[in-house]
Protein backbone atom coordinates (compact mmCIF):
# COMPACT_ATOMS: atom_id res chain seq x y z
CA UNK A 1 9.37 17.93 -18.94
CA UNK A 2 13.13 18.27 -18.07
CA UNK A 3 14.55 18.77 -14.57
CA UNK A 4 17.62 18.08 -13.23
CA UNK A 5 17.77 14.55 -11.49
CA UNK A 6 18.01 14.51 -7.88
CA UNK A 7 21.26 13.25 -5.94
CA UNK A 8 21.61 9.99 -5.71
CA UNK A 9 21.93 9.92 -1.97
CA UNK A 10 19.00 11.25 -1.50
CA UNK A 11 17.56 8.82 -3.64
CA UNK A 12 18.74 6.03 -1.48
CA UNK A 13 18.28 7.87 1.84
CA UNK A 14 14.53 8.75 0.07
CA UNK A 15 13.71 4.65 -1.27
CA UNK A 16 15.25 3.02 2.39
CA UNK A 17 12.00 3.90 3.42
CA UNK A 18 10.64 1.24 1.44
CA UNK A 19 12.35 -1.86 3.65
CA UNK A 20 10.45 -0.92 7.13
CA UNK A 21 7.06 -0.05 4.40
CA UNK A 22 8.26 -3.75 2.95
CA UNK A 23 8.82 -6.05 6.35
CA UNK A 24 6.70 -4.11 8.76
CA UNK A 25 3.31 -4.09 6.47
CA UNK A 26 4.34 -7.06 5.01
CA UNK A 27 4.56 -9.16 8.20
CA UNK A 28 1.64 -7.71 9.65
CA UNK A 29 -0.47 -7.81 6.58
CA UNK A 30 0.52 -11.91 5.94
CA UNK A 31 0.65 -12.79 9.57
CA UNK A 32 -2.21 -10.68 11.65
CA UNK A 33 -5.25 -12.68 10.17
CA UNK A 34 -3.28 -15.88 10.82
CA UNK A 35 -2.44 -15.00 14.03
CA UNK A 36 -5.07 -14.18 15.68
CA UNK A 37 -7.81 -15.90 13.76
CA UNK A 38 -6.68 -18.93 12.52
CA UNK A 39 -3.73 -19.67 15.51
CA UNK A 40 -5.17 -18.03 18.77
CA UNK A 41 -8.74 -19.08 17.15
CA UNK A 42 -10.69 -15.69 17.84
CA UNK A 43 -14.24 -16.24 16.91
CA UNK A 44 -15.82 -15.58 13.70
CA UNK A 45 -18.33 -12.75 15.05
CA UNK A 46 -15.58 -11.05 17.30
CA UNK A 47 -13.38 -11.04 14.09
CA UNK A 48 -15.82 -9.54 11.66
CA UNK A 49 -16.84 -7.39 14.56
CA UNK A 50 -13.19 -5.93 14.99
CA UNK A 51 -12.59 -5.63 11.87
CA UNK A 52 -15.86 -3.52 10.99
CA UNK A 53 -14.79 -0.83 13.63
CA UNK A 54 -11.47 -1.23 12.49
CA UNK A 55 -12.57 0.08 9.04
CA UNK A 56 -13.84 2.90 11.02
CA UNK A 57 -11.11 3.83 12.21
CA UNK A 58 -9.01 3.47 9.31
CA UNK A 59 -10.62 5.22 7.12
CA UNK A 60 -11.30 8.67 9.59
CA UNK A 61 -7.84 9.02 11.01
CA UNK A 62 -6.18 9.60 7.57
CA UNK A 63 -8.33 12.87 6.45
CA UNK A 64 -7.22 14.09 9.43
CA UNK A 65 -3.52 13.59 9.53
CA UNK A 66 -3.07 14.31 5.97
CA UNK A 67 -4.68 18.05 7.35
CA UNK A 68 -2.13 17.81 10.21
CA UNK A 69 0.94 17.63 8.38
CA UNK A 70 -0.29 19.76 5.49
CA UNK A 71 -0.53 22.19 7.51
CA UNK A 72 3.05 21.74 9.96
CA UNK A 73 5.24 24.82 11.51
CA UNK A 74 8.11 24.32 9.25
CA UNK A 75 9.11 27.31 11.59
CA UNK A 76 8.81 25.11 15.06
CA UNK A 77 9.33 21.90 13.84
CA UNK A 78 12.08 22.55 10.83
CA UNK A 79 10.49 20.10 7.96
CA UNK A 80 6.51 19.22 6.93
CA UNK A 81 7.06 15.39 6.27
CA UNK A 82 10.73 14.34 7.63
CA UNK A 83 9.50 15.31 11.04
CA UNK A 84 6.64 12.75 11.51
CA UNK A 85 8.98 9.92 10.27
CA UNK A 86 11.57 10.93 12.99
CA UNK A 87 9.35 11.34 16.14
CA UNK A 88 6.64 9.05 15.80
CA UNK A 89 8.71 5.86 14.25
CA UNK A 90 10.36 4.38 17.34
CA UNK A 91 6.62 4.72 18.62
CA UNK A 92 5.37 2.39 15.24
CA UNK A 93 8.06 0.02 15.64
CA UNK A 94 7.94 -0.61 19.39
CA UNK A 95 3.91 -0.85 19.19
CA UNK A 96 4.61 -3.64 15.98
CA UNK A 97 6.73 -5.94 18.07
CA UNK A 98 4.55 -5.66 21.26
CA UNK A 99 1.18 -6.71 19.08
CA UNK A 100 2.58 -10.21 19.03
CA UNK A 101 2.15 -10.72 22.59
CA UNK A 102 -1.36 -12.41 23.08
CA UNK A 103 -2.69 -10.78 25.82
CA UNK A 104 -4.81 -14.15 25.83
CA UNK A 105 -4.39 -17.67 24.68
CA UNK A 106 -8.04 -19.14 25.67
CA UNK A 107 -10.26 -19.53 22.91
CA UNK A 108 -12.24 -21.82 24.68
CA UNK A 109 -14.12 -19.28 27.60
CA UNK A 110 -16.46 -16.06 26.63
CA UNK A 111 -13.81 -14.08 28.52
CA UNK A 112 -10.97 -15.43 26.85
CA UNK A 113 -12.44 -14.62 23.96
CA UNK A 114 -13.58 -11.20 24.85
CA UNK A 115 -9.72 -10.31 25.90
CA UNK A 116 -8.38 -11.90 22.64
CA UNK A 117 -11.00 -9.47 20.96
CA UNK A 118 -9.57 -6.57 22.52
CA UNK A 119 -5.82 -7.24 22.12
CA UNK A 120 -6.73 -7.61 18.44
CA UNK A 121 -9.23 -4.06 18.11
CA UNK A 122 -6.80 -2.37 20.31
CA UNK A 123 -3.21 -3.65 18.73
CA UNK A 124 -4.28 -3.33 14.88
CA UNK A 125 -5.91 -0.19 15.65
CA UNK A 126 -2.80 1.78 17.03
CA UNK A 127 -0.42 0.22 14.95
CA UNK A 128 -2.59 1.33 11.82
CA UNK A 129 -2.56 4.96 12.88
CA UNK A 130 1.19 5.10 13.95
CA UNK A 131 1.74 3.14 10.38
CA UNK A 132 -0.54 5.94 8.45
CA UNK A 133 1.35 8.53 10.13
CA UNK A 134 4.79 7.47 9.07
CA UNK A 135 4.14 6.29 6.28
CA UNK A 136 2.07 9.45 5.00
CA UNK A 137 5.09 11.19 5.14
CA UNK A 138 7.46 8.90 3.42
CA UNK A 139 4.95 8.95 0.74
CA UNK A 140 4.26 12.39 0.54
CA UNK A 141 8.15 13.02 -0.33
CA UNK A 142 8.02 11.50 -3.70
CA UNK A 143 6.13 14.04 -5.77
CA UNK A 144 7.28 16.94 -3.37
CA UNK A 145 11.34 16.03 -4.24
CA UNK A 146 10.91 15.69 -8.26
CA UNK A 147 7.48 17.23 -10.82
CA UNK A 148 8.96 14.78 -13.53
CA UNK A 149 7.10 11.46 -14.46
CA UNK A 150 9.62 9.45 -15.37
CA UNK A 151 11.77 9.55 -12.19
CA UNK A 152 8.57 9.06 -9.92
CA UNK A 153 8.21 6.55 -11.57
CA UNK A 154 11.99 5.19 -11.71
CA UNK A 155 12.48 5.76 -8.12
CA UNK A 156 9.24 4.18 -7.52
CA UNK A 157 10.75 0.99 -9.52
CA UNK A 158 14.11 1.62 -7.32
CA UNK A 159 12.11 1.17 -3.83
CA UNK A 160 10.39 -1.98 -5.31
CA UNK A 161 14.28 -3.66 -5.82
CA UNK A 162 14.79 -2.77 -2.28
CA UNK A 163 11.16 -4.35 -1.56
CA UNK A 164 11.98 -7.58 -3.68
CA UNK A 165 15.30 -8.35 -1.75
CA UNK A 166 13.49 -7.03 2.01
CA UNK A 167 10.45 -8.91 1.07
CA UNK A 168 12.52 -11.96 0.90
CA UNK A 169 13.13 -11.73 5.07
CA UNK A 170 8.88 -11.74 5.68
CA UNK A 171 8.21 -14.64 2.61
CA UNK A 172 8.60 -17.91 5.56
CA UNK A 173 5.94 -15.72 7.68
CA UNK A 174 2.80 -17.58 7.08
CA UNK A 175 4.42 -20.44 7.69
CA UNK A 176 6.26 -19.52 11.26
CA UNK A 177 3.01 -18.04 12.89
CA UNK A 178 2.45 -20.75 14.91
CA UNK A 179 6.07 -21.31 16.33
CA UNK A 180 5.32 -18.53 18.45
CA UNK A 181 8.30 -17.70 20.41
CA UNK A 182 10.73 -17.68 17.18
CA UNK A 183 7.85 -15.29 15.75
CA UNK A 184 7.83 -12.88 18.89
CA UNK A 185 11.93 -12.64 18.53
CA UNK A 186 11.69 -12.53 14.86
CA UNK A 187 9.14 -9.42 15.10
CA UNK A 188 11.87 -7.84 17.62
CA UNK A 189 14.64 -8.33 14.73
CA UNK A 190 12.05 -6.34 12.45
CA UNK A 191 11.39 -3.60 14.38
CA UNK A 192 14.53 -2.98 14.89
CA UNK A 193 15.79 -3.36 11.29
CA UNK A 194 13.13 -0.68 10.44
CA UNK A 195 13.50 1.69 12.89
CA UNK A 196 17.36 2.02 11.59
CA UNK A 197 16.46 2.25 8.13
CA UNK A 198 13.60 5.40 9.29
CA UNK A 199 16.94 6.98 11.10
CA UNK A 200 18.78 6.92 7.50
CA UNK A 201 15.42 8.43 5.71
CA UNK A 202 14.96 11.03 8.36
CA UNK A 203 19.38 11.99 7.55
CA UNK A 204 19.19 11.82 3.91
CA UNK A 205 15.49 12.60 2.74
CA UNK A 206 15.61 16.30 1.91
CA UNK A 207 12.06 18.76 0.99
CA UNK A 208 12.09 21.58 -1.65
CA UNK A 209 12.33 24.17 0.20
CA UNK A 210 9.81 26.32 -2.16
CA UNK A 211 6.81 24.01 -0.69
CA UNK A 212 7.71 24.71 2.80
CA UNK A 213 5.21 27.38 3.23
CA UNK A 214 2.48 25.94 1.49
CA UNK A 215 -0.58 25.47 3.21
CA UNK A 216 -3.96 23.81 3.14
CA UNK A 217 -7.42 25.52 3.82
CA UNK A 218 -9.72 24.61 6.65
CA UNK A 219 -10.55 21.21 6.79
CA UNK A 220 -13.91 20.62 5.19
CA UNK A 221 -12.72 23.10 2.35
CA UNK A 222 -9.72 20.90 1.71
CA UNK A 223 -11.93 17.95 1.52
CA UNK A 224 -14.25 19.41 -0.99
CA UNK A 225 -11.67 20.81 -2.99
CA UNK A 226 -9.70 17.65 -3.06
CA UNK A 227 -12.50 14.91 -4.23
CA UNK A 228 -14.19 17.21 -6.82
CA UNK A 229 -11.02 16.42 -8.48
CA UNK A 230 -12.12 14.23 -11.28
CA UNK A 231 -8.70 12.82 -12.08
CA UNK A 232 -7.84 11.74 -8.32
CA UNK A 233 -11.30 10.50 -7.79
CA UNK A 234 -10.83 8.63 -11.10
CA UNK A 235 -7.49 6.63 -9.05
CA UNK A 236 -9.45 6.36 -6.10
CA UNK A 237 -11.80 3.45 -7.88
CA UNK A 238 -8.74 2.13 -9.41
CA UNK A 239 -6.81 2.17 -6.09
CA UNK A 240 -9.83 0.88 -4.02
CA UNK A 241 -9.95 -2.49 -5.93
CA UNK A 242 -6.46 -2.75 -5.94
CA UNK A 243 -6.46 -2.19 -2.43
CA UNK A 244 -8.89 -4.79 -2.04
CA UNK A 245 -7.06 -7.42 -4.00
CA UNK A 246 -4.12 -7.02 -1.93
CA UNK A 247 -5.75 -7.14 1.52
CA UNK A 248 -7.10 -10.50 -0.17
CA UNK A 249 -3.83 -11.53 -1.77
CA UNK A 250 -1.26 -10.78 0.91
CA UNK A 251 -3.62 -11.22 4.10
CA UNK A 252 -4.47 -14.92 3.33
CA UNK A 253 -1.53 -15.99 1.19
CA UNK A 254 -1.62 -18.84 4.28
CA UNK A 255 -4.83 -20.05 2.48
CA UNK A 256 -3.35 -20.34 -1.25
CA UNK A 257 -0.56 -22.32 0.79
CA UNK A 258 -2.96 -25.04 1.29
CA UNK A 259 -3.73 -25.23 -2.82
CA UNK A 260 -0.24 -25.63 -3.70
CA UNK A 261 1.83 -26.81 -0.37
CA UNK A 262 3.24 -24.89 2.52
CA UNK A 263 6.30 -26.23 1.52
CA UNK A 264 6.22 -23.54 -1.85
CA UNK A 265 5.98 -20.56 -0.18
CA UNK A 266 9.45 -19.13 -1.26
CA UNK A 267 8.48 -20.43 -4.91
CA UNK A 268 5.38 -18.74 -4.65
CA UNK A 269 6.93 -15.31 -4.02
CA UNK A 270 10.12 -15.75 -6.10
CA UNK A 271 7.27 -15.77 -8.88
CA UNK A 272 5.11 -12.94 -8.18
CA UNK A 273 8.20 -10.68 -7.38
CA UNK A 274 10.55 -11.92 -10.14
CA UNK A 275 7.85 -12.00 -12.94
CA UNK A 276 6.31 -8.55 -11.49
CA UNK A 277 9.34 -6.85 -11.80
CA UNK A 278 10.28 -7.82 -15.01
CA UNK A 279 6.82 -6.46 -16.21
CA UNK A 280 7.13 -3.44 -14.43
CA UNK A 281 11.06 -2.80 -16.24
CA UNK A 282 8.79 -3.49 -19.55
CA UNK A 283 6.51 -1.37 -18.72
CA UNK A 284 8.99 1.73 -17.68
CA UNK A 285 10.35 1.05 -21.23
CA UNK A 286 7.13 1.37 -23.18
CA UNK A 287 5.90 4.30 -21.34
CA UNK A 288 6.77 7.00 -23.12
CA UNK A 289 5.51 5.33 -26.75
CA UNK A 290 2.51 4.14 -25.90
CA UNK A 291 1.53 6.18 -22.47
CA UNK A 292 1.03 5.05 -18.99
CA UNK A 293 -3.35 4.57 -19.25
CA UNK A 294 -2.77 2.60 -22.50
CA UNK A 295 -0.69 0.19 -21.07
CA UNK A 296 -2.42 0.00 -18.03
CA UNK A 297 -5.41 -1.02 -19.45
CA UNK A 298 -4.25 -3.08 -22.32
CA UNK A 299 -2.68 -5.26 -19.09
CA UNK A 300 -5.18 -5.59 -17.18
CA UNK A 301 -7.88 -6.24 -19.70
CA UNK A 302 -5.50 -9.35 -20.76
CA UNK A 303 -5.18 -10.05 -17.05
CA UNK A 304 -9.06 -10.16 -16.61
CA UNK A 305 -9.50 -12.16 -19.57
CA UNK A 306 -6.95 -14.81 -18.81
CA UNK A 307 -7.89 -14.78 -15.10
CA UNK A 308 -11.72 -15.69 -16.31
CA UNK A 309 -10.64 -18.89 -18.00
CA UNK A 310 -7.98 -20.28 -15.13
CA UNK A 311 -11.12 -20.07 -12.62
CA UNK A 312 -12.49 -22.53 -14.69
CA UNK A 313 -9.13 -24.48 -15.60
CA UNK A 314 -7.90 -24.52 -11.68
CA UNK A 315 -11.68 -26.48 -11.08
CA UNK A 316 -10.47 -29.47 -13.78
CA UNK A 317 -8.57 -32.21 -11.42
CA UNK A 318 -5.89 -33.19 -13.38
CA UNK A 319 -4.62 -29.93 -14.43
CA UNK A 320 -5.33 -28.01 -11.45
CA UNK A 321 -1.37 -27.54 -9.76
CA UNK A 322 0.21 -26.81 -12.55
CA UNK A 323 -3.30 -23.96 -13.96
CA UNK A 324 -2.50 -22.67 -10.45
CA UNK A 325 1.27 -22.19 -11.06
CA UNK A 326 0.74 -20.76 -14.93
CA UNK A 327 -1.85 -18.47 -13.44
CA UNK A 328 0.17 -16.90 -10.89
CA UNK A 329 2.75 -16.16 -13.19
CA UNK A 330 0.37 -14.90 -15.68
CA UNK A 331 -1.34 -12.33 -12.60
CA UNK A 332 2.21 -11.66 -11.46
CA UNK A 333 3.22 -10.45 -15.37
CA UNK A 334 0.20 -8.41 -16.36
CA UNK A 335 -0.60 -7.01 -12.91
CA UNK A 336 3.16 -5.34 -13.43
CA UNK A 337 2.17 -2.49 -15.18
CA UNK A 338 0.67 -1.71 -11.59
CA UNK A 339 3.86 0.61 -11.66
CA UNK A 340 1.88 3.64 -13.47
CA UNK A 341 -0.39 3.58 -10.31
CA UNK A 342 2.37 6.21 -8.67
CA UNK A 343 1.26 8.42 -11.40
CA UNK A 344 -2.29 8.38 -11.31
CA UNK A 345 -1.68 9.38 -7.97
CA UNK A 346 0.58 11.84 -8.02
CA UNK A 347 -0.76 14.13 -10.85
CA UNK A 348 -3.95 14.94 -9.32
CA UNK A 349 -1.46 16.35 -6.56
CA UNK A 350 0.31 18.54 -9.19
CA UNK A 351 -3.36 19.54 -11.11
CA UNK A 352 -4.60 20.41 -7.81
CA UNK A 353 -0.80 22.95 -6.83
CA UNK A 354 -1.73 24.72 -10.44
CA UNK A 355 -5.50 25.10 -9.42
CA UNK A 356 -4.93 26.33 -5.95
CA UNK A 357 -1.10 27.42 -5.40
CA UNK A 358 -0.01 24.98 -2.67
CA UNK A 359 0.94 21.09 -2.65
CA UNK A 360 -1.25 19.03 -0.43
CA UNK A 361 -0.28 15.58 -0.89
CA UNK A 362 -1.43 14.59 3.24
CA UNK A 363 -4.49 15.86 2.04
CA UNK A 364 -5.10 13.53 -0.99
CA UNK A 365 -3.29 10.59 0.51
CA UNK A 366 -5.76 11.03 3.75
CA UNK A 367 -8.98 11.32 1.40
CA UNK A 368 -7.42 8.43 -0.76
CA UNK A 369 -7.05 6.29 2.39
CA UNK A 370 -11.14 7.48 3.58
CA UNK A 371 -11.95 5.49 0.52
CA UNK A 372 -9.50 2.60 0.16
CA UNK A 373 -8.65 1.73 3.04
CA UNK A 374 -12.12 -0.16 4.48
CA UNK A 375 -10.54 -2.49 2.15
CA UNK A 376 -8.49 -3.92 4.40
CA UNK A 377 -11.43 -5.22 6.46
CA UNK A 378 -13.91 -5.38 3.35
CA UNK A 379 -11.23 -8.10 1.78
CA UNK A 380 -11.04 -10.39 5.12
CA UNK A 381 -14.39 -10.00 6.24
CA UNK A 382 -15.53 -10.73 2.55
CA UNK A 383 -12.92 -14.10 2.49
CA UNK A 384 -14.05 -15.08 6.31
CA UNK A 385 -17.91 -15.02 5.42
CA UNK A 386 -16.85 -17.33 2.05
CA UNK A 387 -14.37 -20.36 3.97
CA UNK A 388 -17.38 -20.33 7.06
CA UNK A 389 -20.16 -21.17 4.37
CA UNK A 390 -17.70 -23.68 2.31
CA UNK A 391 -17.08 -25.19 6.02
CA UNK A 392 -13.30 -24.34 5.98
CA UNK A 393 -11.74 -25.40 9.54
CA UNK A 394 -9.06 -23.15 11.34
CA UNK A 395 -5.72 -23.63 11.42
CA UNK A 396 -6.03 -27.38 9.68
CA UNK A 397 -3.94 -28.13 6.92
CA UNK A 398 -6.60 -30.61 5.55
CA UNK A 399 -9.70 -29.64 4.43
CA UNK A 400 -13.11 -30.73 2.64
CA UNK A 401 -13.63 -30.17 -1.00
CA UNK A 402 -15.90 -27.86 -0.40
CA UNK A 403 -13.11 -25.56 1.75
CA UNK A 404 -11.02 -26.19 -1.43
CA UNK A 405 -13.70 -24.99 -3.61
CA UNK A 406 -14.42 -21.30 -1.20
CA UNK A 407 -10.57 -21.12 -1.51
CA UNK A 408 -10.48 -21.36 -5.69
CA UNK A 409 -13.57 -19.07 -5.81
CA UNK A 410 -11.39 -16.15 -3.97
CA UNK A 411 -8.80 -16.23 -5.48
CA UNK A 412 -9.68 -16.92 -8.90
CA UNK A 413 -13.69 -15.61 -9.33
CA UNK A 414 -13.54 -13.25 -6.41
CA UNK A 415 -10.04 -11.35 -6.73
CA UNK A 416 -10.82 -11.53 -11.12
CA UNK A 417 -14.04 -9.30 -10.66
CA UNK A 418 -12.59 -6.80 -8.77
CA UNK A 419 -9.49 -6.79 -11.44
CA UNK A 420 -12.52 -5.96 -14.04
CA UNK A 421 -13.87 -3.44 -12.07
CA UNK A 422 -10.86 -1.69 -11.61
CA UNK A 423 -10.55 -1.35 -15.42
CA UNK A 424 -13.28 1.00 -15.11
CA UNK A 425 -11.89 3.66 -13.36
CA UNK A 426 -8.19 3.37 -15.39
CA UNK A 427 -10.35 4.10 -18.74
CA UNK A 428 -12.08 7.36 -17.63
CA UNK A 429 -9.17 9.02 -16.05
CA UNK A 430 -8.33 12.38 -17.63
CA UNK A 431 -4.76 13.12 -17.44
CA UNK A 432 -3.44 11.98 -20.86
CA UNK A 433 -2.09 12.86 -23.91
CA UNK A 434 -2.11 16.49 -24.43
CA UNK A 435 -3.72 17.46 -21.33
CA UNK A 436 -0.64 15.66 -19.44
CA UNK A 437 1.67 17.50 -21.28
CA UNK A 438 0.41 21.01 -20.51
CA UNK A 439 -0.38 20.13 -17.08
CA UNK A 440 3.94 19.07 -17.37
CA UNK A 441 4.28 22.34 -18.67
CA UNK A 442 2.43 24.75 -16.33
CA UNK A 443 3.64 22.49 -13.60
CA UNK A 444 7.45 23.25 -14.06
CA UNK A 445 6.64 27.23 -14.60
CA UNK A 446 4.80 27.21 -11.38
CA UNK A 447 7.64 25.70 -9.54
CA UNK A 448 10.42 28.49 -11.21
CA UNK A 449 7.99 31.01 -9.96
CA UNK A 450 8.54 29.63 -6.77
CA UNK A 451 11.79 29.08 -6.66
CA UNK A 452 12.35 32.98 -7.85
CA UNK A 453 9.94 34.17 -4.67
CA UNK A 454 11.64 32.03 -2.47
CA UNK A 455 14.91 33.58 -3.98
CA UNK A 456 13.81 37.12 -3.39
CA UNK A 457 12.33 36.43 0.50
CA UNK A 458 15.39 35.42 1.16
CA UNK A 459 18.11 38.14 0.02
CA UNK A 460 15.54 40.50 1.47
CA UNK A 461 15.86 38.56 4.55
CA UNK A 462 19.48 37.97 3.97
CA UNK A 463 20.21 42.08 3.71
CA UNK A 464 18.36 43.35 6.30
């Protein structure tokens, strides 16, 4: 489909967004588990406990905001999406660098315990809505400022460059938890950082103004509407699993530490990021020959397959380091074609504006996040029940062979299934081929018609 590429400042003010999406989540998705369950020692119960009615909480609030800003005064509040990133960030940022304040440091007494428990409930529960909030709308920008695939999906690669060089700031964090003063002021220098980088998106990030007006139905209408969509529900298995290997993956990176030495965590990440991104510039390039769902699967069958036999490699003694090394670059390179996963969300979103009139991307980003986002305590509560029946100890950097074993069977047997499972959902989703290409097509007329109404509202408005 052609369309005039946007501006390339508001392609940088637009893919800024991604350092504060980078350092904030990053930080709090490597360090919160460490922090409070491995360094302040919060019990095992009271941790699965939080994070069970943290899932609850996650998962509801998103519906709902996605309604919320669908559904914004563009005539009170001037914007549908800029907005929310402008008012409610210095609340996100402020709340981020106050959550690593333990509001107590005894582990030993049932009321320590008990106000550890809160602090933790309380402080990942805010956080995660002020996060969804902000970060709903940053999202929801991308397929409202451009209908065409390919610079999605190149501004999509864009914001990961900025992620690869930002990501570099959070890499030492599993390893600085426990120097917790240097943390606390570290945290500071990240809020900070981010809430100056939401100030540039808010200046620079600009909405077509022929979606202003759009609107979504009544809630429960909007809901059904949205997850009879076969294609989007097809993304929502893929994304759930993916999901699910990252809370995994990111939230206990302090645990793969202990396989290969603290002392390689900038190696480790240099690897995933480097190799990733390579794949990912590979993957741009072979798009439009082979398709994005071909690709993706071919990837992540080979992925699967070569993740199956390193389980069993990493278990052999004398070749275990360097299986471990090969494998992560082998994940990092065939997980890169993870790229296409902007599209499978996005074109739901643009079959759904032909079906019904109006863009609703809060909408499908809320029902996305009802489904995928219990991940984020499925993952940890999943990994926590594994390292207590291998015997793991907390915040040791010795442990039994048995710990060693629960750690290889995560990340190798565990994290591998889900990969499979995700291959599922990639295979039976719709938009390909030639029913891409007319969606492409009755996508751009939709938007001229637009465009022409919006034209005509406004001379009329203009004259009189």
């Amino acid at each position: 489909m052609s369309i005039n590429k946007l501006p390339k400042k508001q392609v940088s003010g637009y893919i800024v967004g991604m350092i504060p999406l980078t350092i904030i989540l990053g930080v709090f998705r490597l360090g919160y588990i460490k922090f409070f369950y491995d360094s302040l020692g919060l019990n095992e119960v009271l941790f699965i406990i939080g994070m069970v009615i943290f899932m609850f909480i996650n998962m509801l609030n998103d519906p709902l905001i996605g309604q919320w800003q669908d559904n914004t005064d563009v005539k009170k509040w001037g914007s549908r999406r800029v907005v929310y990133i402008k008012f409610f960030s210095p609340f996100l940022v402020i709340v981020f660098a106050l959550m690593w304040f333990p509001w107590s440091t005894d582990a030993a007494t049932p009321i320590g315990q008990f106000v550890m428990f809160l602090h933790f409930l309380i402080s990942i529960s805010i956080f995660d809505t002020l996060s969804n909030i902000v970060t709903m709308a940053w999202m929801a920008l991308l397929p409202d400022m451009t209908s065409d695939l390919g610079e999605r999906t190149r501004i999509n690669f864009l914001g990961g460059i900025l992620a690869l060089f930002a990501s570099f700031v959070v890499i030492t964090v599993p390893t600085m938890v426990n120097n917790r003063q240097f943390f606390q002021i570290f945290n500071i220098t990240v809020a900070a950082i981010s809430y100056v980088c939401y100030v540039v998106v808010v200046k620079f990030s600009k909405e077509r103004p022929e979606h202003q007006h759009d609107r979504s139905p009544p809630l429960w209408t909007a809901i059904k509407q949205t997850v009879k969509s076969k294609s989007f529900m097809m993304f929502v298995g893929f994304n759930f699993f993916k999901t699910l290997i990252a809370s995994i993956q990111l939230s206990y990176v302090f645990l793969f530490l202990i396989l290969i030495g603290p002392e390689n965590v900038g190696l480790y990440f240099l690897i995933v990021i480097i190799v990733g991104w390579s794949s990912s510039i590979l993957c741009m390039k072979l798009r439009k020959k082979h398709g994005f769902k071909k690709l993706l699967l071919r990837f992540t069958t080979i992925q699967f397959i070569g993740g199956f036999i390193l389980f069993f490699l990493v278990l052999i003694p004398s070749i275990s380091i360097p299986a471990m090394w090969i494998g992560l670059a082998f994940s990092a390179f065939f997980g890169g074609a993870g790229i296409f996963g902007v599209i499978m969300q996005t074109l739901p979103i643009d079959e759904d504006e032909i079906k019904y009139g109006s863009r609703r991307e809060g909408m499908f980003y809320g029902i996305n996040a009802l489904f995928t986002k219990p991940t984020e305590s499925i993952g940890p509560i999943i990994v926590t029940i594994v390292l207590v029946l291998t015997g793991y100890v907390q915040n040791s950097p010795v442990q039994t062979d048995s710990a060693m074993f629960g750690i290889i069977f995560v990340f190798y047997f565990i994290v591998n299934i889900f990969v499979a499972l995700s291959l599922i959902f990639v295979y039976f989703y719709p938009l390909e081929g030639e029913k891409l290409e007319h969606l492409e097509e009755e996508l751009k007329e939709l938007h001229q018609k637009k465009r022409e109404q919006l034209n005509i509202k406004t001379n009329l408005k203009n004259k009189f």
